[in-house]
Protein backbone atom coordinates (compact mmCIF):
# COMPACT_ATOMS: atom_id res chain seq x y z
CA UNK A 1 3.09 43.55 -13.95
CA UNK A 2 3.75 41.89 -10.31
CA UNK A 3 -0.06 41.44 -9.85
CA UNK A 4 -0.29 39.81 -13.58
CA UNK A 5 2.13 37.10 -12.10
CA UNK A 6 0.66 36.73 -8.87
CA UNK A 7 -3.13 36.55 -10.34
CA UNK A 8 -1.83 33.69 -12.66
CA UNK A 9 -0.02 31.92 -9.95
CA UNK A 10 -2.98 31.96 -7.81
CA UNK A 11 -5.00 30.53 -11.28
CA UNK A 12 -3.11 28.04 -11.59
CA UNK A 13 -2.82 26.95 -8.12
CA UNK A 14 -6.71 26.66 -8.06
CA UNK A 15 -6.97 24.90 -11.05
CA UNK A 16 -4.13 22.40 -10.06
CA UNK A 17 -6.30 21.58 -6.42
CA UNK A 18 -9.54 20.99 -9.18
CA UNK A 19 -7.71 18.57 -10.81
CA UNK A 20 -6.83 16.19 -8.35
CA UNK A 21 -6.85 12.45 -8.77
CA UNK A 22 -9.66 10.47 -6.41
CA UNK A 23 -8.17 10.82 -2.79
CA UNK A 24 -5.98 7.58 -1.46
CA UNK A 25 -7.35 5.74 1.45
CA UNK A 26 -4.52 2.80 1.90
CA UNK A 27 -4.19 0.25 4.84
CA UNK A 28 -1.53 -1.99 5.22
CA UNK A 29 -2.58 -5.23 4.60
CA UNK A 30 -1.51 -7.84 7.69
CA UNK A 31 -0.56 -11.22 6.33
CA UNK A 32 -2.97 -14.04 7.10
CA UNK A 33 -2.43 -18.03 8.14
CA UNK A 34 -4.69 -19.02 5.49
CA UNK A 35 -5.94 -17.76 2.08
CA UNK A 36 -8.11 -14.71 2.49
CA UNK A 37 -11.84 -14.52 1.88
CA UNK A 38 -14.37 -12.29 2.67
CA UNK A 39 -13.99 -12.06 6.37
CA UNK A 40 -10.70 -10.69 5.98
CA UNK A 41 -12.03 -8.31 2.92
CA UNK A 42 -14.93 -6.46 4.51
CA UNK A 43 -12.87 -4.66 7.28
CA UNK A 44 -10.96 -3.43 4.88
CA UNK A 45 -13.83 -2.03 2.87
CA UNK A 46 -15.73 -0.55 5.71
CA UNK A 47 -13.26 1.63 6.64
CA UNK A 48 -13.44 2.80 2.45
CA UNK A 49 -10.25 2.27 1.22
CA UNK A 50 -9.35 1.90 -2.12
CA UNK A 51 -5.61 0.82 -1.92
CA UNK A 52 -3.34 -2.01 0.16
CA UNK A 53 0.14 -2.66 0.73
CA UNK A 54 0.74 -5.89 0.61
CA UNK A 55 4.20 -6.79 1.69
CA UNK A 56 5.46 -10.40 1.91
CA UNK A 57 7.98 -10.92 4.86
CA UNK A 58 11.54 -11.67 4.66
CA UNK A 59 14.19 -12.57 6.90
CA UNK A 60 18.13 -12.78 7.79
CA UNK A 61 18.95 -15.74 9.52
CA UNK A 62 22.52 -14.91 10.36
CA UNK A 63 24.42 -11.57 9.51
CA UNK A 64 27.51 -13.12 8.85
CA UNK A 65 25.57 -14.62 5.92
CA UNK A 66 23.34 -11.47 5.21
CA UNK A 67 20.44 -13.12 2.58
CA UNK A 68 17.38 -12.76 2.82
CA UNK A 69 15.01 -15.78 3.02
CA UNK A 70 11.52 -15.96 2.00
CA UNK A 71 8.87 -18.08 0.91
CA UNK A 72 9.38 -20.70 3.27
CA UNK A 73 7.16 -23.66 4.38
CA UNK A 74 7.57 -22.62 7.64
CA UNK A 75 5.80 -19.05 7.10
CA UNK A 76 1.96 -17.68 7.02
CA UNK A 77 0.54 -18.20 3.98
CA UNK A 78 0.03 -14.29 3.58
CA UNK A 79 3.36 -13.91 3.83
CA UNK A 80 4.62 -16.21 1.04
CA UNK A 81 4.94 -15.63 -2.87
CA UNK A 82 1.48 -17.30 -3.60
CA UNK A 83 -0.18 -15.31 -0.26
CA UNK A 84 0.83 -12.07 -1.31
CA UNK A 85 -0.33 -12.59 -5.09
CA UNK A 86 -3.72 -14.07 -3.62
């Protein structure tokens, strides 16, 4: 009976592996001055990946006052509301 169980532990293991999704190749996206174009694309594909983080940045100006500010006029473009959706 033990080897019943282990045989279809080890089947389903194996099938499990077969039916992975398409492997995850992410790169964090750095924020840019401008709007992006393809200069700042093509890196990006030639090292294959198929995912980014994109994180817009945020800041504390004082902890007394602990909020966060972002989407200033005084920030890169990448790393504003309308960057990070570009």
């Amino acid at each position: 009976m033990k080897i019943y169980k282990l045989l279809i532990v080890l089947f389903i293991s194996i099938q499990t592996c077969f039916g992975q999704i398409k492997k995850i190749n992410g790169v964090s996206f750095v924020a840019s001055r401008e709007p992006i174009n393809e200069q700042h694309i093509n890196p990006v594909l030639n090292v294959n990946a198929n995912y980014v983080a994109i994180m817009p940045f945020g800041f504390i100006k004082d902890l007394k006052y602990p909020e966060i500010v972002f989407n200033t006029n005084r920030q890169w473009f990448g790393e504003t509301k309308e960057g990070a959706k570009q």
